[in-house]
Protein backbone atom coordinates (compact mmCIF):
# COMPACT_ATOMS: atom_id res chain seq x y z
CA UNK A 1 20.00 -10.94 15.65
CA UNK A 2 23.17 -12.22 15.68
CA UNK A 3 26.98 -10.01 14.97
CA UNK A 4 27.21 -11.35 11.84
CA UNK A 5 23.89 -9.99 10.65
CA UNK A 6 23.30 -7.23 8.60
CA UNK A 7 20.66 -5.78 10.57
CA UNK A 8 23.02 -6.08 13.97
CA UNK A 9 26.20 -4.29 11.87
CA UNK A 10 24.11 -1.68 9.20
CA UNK A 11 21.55 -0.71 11.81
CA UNK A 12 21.51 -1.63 15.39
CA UNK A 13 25.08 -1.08 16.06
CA UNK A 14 24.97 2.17 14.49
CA UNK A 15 21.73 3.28 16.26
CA UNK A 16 22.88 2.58 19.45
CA UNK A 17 26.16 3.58 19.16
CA UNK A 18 25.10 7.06 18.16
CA UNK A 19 21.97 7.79 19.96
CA UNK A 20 24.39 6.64 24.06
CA UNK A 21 27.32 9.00 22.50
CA UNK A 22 24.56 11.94 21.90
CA UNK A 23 22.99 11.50 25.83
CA UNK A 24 26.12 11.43 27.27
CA UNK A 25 27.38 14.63 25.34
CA UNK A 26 24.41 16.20 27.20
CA UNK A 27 25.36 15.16 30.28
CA UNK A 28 22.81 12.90 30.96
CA UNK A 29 24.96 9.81 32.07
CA UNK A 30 22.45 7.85 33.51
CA UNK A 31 20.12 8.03 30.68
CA UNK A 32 23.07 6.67 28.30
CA UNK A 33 23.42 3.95 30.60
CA UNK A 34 20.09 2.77 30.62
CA UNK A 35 19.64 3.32 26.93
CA UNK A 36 22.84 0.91 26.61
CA UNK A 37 20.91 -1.55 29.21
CA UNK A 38 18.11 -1.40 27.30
CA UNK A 39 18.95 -1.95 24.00
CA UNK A 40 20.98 -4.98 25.27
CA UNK A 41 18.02 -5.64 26.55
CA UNK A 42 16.00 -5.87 23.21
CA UNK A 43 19.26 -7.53 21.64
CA UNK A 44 18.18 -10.51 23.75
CA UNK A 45 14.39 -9.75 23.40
CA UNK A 46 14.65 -9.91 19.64
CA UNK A 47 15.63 -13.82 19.80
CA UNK A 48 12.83 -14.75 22.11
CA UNK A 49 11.10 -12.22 24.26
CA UNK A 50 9.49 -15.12 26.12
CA UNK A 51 12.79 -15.24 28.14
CA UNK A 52 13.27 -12.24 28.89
CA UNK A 53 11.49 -12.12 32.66
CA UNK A 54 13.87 -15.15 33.39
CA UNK A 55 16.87 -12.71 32.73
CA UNK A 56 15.28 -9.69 34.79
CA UNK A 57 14.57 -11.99 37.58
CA UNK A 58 17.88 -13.34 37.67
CA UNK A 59 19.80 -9.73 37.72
CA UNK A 60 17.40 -8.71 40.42
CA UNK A 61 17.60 -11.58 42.11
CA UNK A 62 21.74 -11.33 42.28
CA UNK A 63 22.44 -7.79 43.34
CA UNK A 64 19.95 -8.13 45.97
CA UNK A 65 21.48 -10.91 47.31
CA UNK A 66 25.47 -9.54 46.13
CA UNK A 67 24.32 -6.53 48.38
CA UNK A 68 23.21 -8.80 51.06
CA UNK A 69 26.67 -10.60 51.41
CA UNK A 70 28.99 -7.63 50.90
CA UNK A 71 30.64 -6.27 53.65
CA UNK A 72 31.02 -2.66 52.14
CA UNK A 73 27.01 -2.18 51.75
CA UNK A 74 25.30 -0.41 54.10
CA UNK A 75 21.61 -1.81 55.42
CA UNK A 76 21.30 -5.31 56.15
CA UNK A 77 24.11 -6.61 57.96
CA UNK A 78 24.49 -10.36 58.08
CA UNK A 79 27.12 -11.85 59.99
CA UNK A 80 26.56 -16.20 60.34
CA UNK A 81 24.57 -16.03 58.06
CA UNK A 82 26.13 -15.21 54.76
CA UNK A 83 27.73 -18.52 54.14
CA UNK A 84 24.21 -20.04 54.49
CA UNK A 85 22.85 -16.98 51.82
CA UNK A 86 25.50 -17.76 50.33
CA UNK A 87 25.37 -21.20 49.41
CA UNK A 88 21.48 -21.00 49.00
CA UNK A 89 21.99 -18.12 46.29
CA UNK A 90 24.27 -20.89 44.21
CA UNK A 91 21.72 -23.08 44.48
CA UNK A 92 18.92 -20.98 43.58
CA UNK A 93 21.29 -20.29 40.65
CA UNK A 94 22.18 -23.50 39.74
CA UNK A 95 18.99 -24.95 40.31
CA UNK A 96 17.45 -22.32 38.03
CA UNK A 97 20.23 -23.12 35.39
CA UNK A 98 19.68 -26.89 35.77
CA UNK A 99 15.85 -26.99 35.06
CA UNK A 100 16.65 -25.58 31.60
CA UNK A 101 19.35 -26.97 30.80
CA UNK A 102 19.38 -30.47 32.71
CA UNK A 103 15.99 -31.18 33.53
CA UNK A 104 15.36 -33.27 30.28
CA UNK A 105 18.73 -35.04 30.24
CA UNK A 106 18.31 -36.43 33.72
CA UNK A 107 15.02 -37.53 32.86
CA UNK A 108 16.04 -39.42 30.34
CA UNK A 109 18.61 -41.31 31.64
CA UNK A 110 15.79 -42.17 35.05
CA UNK A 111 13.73 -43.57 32.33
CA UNK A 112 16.17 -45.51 30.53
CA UNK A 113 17.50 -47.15 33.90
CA UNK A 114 14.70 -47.66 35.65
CA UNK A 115 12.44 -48.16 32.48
CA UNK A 116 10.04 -45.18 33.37
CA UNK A 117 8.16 -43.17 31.03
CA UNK A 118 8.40 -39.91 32.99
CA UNK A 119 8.28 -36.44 30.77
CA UNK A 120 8.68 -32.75 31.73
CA UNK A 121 7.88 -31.96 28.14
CA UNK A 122 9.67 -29.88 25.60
CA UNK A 123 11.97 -27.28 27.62
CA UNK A 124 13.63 -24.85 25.18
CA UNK A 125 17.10 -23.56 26.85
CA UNK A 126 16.83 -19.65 26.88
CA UNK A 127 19.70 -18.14 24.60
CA UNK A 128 22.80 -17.35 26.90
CA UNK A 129 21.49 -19.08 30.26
CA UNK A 130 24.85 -20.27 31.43
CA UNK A 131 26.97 -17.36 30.74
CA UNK A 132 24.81 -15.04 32.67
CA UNK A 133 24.12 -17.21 35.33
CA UNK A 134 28.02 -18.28 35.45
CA UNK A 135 28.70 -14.34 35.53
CA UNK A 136 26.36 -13.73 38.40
CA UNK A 137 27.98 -16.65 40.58
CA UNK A 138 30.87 -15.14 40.37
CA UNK A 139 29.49 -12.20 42.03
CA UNK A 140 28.10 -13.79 44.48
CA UNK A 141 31.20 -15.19 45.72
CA UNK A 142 33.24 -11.90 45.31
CA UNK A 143 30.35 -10.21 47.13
CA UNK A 144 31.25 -12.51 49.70
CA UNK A 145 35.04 -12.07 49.22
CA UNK A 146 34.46 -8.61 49.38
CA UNK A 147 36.27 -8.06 46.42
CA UNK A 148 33.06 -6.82 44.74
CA UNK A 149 32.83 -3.05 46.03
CA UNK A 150 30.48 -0.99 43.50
CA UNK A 151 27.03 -1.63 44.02
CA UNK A 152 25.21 0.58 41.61
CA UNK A 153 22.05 -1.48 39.97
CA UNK A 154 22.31 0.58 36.41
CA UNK A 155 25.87 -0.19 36.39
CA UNK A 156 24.95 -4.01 37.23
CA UNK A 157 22.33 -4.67 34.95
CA UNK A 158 24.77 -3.41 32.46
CA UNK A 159 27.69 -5.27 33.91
CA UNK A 160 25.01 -8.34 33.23
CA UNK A 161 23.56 -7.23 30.37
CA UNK A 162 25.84 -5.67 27.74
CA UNK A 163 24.88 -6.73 24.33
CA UNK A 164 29.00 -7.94 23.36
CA UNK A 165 28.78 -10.56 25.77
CA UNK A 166 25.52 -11.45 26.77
CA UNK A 167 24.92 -14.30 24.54
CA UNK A 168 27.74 -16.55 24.37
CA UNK A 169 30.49 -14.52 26.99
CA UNK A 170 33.17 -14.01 27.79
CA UNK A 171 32.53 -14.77 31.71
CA UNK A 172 33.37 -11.44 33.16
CA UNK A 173 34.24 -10.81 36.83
CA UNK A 174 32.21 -7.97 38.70
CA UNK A 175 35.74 -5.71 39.39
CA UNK A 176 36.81 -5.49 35.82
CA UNK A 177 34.38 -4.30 34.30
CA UNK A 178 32.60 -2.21 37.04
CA UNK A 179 35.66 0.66 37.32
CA UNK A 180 35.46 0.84 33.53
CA UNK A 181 31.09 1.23 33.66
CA UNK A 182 31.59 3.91 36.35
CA UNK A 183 35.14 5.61 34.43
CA UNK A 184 34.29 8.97 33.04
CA UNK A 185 36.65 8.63 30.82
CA UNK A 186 34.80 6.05 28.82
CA UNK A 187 31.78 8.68 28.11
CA UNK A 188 33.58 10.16 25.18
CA UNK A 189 33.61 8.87 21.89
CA UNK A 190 37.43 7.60 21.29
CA UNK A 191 38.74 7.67 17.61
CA UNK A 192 41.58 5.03 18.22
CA UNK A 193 39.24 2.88 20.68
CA UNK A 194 36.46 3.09 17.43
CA UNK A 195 39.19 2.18 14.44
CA UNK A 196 40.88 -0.65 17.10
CA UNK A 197 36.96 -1.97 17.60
CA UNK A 198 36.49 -1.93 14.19
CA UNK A 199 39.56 -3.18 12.94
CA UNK A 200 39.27 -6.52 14.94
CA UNK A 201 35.58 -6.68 14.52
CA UNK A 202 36.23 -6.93 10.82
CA UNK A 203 38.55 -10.02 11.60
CA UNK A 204 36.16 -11.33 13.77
CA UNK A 205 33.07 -11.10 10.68
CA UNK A 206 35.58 -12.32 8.61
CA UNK A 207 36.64 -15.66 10.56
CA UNK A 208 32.86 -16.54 10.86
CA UNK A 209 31.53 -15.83 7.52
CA UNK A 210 34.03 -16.73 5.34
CA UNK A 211 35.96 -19.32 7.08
CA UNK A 212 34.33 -21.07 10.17
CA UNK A 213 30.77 -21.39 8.01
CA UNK A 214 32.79 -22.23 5.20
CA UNK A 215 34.45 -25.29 7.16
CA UNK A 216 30.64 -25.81 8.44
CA UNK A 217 29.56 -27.36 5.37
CA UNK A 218 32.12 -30.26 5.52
CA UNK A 219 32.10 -30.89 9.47
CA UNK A 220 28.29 -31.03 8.94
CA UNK A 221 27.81 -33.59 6.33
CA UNK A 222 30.68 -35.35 7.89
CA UNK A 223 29.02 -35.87 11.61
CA UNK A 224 25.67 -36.50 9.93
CA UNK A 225 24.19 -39.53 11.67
CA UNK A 226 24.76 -42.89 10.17
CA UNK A 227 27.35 -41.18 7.83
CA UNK A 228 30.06 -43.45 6.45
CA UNK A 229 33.34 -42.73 6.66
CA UNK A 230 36.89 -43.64 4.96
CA UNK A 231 40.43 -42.64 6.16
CA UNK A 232 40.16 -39.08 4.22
CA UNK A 233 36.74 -38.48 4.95
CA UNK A 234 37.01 -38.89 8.67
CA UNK A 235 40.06 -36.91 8.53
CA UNK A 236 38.18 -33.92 6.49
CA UNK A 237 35.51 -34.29 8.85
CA UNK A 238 37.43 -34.26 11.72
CA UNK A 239 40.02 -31.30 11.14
CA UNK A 240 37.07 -29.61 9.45
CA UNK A 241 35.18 -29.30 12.24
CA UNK A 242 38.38 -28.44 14.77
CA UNK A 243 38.75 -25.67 12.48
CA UNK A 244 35.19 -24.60 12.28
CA UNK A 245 34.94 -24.53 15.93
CA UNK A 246 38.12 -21.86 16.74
CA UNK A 247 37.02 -19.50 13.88
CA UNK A 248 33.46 -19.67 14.88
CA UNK A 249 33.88 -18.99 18.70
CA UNK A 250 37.12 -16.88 18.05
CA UNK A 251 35.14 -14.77 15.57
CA UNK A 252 32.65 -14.67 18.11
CA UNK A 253 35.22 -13.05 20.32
CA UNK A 254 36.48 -10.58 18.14
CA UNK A 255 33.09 -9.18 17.27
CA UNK A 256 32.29 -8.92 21.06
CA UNK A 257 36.16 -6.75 21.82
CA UNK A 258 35.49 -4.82 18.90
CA UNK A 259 31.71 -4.55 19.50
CA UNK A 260 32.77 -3.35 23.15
CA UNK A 261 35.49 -0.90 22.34
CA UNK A 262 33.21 1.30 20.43
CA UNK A 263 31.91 1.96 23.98
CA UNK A 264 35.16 2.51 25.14
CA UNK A 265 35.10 -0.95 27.36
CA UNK A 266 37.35 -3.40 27.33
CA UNK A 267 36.65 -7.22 27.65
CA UNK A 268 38.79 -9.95 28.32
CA UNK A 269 40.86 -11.97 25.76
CA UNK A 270 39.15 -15.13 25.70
CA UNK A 271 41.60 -16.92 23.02
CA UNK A 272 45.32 -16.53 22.76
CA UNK A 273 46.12 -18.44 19.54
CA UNK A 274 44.94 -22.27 21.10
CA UNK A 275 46.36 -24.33 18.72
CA UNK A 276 50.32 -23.14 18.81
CA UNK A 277 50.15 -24.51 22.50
CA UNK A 278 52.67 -27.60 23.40
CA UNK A 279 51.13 -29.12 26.11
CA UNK A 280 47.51 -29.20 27.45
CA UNK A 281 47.54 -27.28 30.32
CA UNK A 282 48.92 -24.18 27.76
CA UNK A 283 45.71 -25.38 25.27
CA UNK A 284 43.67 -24.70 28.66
CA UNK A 285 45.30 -21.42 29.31
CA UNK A 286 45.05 -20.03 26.03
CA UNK A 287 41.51 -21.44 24.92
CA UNK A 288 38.32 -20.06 26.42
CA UNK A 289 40.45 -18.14 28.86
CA UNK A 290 37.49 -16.57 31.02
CA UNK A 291 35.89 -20.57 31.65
CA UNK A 292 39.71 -21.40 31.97
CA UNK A 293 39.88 -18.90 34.64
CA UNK A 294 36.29 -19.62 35.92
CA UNK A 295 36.61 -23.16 36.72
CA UNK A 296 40.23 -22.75 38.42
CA UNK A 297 38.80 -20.18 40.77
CA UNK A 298 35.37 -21.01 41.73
CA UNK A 299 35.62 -24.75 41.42
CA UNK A 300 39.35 -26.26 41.12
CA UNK A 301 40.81 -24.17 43.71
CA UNK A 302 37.91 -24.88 46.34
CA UNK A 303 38.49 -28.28 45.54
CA UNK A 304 41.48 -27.86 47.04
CA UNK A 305 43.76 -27.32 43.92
CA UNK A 306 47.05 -27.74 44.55
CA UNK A 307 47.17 -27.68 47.44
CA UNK A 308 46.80 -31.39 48.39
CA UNK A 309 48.21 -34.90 48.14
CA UNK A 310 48.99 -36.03 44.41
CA UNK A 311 45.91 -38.48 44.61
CA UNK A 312 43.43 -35.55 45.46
CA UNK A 313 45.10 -32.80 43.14
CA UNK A 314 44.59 -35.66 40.14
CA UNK A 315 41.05 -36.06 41.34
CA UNK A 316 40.42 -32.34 41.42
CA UNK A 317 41.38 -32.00 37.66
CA UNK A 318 39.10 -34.72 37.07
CA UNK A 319 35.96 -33.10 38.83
CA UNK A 320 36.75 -29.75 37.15
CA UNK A 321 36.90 -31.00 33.38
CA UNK A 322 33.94 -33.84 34.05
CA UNK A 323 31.99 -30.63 35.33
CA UNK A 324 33.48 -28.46 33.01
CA UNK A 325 32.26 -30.94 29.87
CA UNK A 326 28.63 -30.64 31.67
CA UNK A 327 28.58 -27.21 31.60
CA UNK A 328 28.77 -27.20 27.73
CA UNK A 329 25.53 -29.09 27.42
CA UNK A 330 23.18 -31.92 29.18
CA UNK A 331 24.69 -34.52 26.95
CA UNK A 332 27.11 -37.82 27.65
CA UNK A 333 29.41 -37.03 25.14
CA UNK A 334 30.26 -33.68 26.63
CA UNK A 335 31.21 -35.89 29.71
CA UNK A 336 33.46 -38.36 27.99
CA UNK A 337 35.25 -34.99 26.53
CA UNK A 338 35.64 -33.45 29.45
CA UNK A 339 36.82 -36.98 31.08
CA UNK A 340 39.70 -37.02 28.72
CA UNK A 341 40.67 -33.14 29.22
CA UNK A 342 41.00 -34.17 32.99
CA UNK A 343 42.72 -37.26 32.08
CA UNK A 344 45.23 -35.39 29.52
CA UNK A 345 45.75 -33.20 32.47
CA UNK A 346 46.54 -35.71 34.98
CA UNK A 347 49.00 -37.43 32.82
CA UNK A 348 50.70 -34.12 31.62
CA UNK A 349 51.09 -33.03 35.43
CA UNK A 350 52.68 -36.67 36.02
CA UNK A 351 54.93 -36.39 33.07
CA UNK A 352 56.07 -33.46 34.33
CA UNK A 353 56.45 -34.43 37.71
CA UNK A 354 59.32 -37.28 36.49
CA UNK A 355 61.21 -34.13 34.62
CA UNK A 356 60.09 -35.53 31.01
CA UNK A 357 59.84 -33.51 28.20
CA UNK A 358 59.51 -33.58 24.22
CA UNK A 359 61.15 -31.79 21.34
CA UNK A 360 58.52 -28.57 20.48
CA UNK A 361 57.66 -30.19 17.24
CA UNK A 362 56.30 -33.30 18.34
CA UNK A 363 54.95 -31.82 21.60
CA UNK A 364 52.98 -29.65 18.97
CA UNK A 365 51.62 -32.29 16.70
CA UNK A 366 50.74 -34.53 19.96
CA UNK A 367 48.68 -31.77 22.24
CA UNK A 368 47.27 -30.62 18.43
CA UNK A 369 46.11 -34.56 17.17
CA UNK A 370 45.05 -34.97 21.05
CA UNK A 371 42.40 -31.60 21.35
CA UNK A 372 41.22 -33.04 17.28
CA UNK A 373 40.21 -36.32 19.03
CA UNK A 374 38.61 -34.90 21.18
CA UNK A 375 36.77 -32.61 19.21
CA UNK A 376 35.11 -35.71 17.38
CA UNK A 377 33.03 -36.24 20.91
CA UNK A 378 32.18 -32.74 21.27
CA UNK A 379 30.61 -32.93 18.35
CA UNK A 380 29.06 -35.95 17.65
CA UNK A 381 25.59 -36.42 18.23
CA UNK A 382 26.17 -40.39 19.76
CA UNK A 383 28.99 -42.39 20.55
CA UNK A 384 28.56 -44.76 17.38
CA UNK A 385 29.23 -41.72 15.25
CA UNK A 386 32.20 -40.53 16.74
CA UNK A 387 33.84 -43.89 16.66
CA UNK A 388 32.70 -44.50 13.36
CA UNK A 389 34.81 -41.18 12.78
CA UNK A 390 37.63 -42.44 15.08
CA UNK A 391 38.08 -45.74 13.32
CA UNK A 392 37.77 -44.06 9.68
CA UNK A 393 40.71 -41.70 11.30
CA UNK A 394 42.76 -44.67 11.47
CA UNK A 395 41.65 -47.55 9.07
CA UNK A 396 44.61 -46.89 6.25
CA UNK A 397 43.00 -49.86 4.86
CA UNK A 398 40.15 -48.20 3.16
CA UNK A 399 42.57 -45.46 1.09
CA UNK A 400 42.70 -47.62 -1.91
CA UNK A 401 39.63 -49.80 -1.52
CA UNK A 402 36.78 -47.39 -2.77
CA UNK A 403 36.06 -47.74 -6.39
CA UNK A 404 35.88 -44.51 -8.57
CA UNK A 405 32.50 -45.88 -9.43
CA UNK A 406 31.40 -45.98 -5.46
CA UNK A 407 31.89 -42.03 -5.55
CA UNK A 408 28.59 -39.60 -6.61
CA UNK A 409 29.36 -37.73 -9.91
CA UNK A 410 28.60 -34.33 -8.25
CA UNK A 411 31.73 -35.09 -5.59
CA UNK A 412 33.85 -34.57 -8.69
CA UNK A 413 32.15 -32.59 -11.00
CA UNK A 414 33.31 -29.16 -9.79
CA UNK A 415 36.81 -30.23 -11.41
CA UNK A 416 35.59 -31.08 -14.70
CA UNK A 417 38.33 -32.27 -16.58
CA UNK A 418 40.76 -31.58 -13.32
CA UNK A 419 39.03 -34.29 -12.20
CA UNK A 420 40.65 -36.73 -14.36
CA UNK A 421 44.51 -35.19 -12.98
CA UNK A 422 43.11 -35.89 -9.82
CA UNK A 423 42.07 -39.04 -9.88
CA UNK A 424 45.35 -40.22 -11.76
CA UNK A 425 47.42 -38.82 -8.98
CA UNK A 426 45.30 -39.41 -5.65
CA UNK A 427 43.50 -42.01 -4.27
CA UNK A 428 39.88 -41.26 -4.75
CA UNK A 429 38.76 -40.04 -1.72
CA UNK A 430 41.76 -37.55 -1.63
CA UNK A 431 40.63 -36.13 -4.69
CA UNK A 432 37.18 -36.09 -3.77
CA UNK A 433 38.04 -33.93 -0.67
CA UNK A 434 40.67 -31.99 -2.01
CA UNK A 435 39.15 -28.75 -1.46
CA UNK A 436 38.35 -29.30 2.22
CA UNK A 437 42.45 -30.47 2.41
CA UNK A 438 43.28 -27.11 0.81
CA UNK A 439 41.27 -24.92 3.26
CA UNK A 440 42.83 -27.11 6.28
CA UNK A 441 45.72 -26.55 4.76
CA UNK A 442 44.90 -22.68 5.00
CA UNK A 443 43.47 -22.67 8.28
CA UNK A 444 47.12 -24.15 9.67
CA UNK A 445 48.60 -21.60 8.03
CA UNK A 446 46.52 -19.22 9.47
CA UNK A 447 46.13 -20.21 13.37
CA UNK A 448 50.25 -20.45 12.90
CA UNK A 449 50.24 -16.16 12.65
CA UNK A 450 49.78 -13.34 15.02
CA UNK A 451 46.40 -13.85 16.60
CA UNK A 452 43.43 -10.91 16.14
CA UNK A 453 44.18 -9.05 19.47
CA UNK A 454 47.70 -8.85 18.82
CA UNK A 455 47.37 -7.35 15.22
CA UNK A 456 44.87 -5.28 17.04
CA UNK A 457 46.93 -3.70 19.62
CA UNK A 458 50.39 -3.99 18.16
CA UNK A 459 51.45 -1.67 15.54
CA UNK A 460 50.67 1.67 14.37
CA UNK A 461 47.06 2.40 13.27
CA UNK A 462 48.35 3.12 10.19
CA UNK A 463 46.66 3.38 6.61
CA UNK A 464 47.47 0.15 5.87
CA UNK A 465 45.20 -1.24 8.66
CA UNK A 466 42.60 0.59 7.43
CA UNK A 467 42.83 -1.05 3.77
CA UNK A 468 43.24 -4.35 5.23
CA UNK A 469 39.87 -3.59 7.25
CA UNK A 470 37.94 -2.26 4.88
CA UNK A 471 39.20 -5.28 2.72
CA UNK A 472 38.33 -8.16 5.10
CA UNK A 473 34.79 -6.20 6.08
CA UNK A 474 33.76 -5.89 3.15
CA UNK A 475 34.54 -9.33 1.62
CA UNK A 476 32.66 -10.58 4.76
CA UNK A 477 29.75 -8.35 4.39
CA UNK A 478 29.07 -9.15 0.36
CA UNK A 479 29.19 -12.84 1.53
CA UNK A 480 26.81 -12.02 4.39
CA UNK A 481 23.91 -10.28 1.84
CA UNK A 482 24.70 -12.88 -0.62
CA UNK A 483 23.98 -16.09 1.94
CA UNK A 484 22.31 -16.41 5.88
CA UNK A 485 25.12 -16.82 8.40
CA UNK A 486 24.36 -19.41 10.57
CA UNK A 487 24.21 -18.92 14.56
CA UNK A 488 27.59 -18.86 16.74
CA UNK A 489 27.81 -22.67 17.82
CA UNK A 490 28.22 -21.36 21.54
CA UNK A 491 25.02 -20.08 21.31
CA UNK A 492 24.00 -23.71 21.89
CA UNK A 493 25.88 -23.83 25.09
């Protein structure tokens, strides 16, 4: 079940929705809690209910030990001992994230240096490991902090658990969302909170159906192994794909607010409009904000952050963004994209250190061609394919080299006689990918406006709001009975 689904939006959403609202108009709190834990519950279940024991086991596992390492719980007291509990529990954690998700990759690479044949066999990664193991960590160390002070299991299998962000996040910290979980005033069913949730769930359905899976079909057939590529076609591949990734896991996002505020809770923004940014370090604070904010708190700043000669602050970057590229998935190429996020941000800090700066414009166009770049390693299956993309990005050669004849009659046959205009004006692989160029075109136009959230929250929730929902929803929703929307791609992280 994904949000995009019509089973999740027509039915699920509805039922649960409806039945939490009706216990908690009878007073009966608790049971609306644990009928929203367990229908999150069977949101999970219905992709695999193989994995869900792994998921129990790890919520159990975490408040016992959160309550173990917190000084404002009452019982066991520990004293010199909860940095060693503490440190074990992240290992437990990560060790328990690392057989699923590493176990295979590591293997691999043993066997191709050392020539072994060694084989854990096939290990499928259960759906949403790292965000809810990320999540937990994180609670951990605030029990440990003490800044986590609410230790109420129903509350914390929800805090785990709730369906918006249980799949693909965003990472949530334990303190803001536990005051809203135990809030009274989120029992009630809100009519603002309900036409706000909807409003920017409908962008959010929108953004995935009809223009991330759109953008899918071009990025795909474009990183398909082996594919060729020309200076047009690497560039529709390439932009296609940037583009396909921000409405994808930006949709993502906006289903998961709006899912949330029918509840009446809150999450955190997890994109502020990513590709207006001017430098990297505002790319990193505006894209995948709660992993932004993860990795600066639980792994930069330990480092040592800033706090340290230039040398080790440059190296701390470095570890963060190599780690942070791991974290996506157990493959190389997330390495060598997280290596060049670290070394972006190394040189940016420098540059900034000598009191250099650009004109916006070209600050723009650099950070933006830089992140595109990049994006060619995050998604590309091997390094031969993503320089094979790379070099068609830049070989200006090839424009006028490829024959009308070298071209399949079905890449212009949409046109029909357009074709013909086409081809008289445009190279040939310009007019064969003029479509794709048009929806880049669109989806500039379109990361260059007001962002989901702010549309959301700014503004009277006036009538015209309302049209322009019902408008986007149900454009999104005829596409979604007419064709299968695919998965969220950070499902596969």
């Amino acid at each position: 079940m994904i949000f995009s689904s019509t089973v999740f939006i027509l039915l699920y959403l509805p039922i649960v929705f409806f039945v939490y609202f009706a216990l908690n108009k009878k007073r009966l709190i608790t049971a609306g809690k644990c009928w929203l834990v367990a229908a999150s519950l069977f949101f999970y279940g219905y992709w695999s209910v193989e994995y869900l024991p792994l998921l129990l086991g790890s919520i159990f596992f975490n408040f016992m030990v959160g309550g173990a390492l917190s000084p404002h719980t009452k019982g066991i007291r520990l004293k010199h001992s909860r940095k060693a509990l503490l440190a074990l529990s992240i290992i437990a954690n990560l060790g328990f994230l690392g057989y699923f998700k590493y176990a295979n990759f590591f293997i691999e690479n043993i066997n191709t240096v050392a020539g072994t044949a060694l084989s854990l066999g096939q290990i499928v990664l259960p759906l949403g490991i790292s965000f809810y193991t990320f999540t937990q960590i994180a609670f951990l160390v605030d029990s440990y902090r003490g800044e986590a002070k609410e230790y109420d299991f129903i509350n914390y299998a929800l805090f785990v658990t709730f369906f918006p962000h249980l799949i693909a996040g965003p990472i949530l910290h334990h303190k803001e969302m536990m005051t809203q979980f135990k809030s009274r005033w989120t029992l009630s069913i809100r009519y603002r909170n309900i036409l706000m949730g909807l409003f920017i769930f409908s962008i959010g359905l929108f953004k995935k159906v009809m223009i991330a899976d759109t953008f899918a079909v071009w990025a795909n057939a474009g990183f398909a192994s082996g594919a060729p590529h020309d200076f047009f076609s690497a560039w529709s591949t390439s932009l296609s794909y940037t583009f396909q990734l921000y409405f994808d896991f930006s949709g993502y996002c906006d289903m998961a607010i709006g899912a949330a505020l029918l509840f009446n809770i809150w999450l955190p923004i997890n994109f502020n409009s990513p590709y207006k940014s001017l430098d990297i370090q505002d790319f990193w604070r505006r894209w995948h904000m709660t992993l932004s904010r993860y990795l600066r708190d639980y792994l930069y700043i330990p480092l040592g952050g800033n706090r340290c000669s230039s040398a080790r602050i440059y190296f701390n970057l470095m570890a963060t963004f190599v780690l942070g590229g791991l974290w996506h998935g157990a493959s190389w190429m997330f390495v060598i994209w997280g290596a060049l996020h670290g070394g972006a941000l190394v040189l940016h800090r420098a540059w900034k250190n000598f009191g250099m700066e650009m004109p916006n414009a070209i600050a723009w166009l650099v950070t933006f061609l830089f992140v595109n770049v990049t994006w060619v390693f995050f998604r590309a299956t091997s390094l031969d394919d993503a320089l094979r993309i790379l070099f068609g990005m830049v070989n200006i050669g090839s424009i006028h080299n490829i024959p009308v004849s070298a071209v399949p009659t079905s890449s212009l046959a949409w046109a029909g006689v357009l074709s013909d205009y086409l081809l008289a004006m445009l190279p040939v692989e310009a007019a064969t990918n003029i479509v794709c160029f048009l929806m880049i075109a669109v989806g500039f136009v379109i990361v260059s406006q007001k962002n989901s959230f702010d549309l959301t929250v700014q503004g009277r929730l006036g009538w015209s709001k309302v049209a322009w929902m019902s408008v986007l929803f149900c454009i999104a929703m005829y596409s979604t009975v007419q064709t299968t929307s695919t998965v969220f791609l950070y499902f596969n992280f």
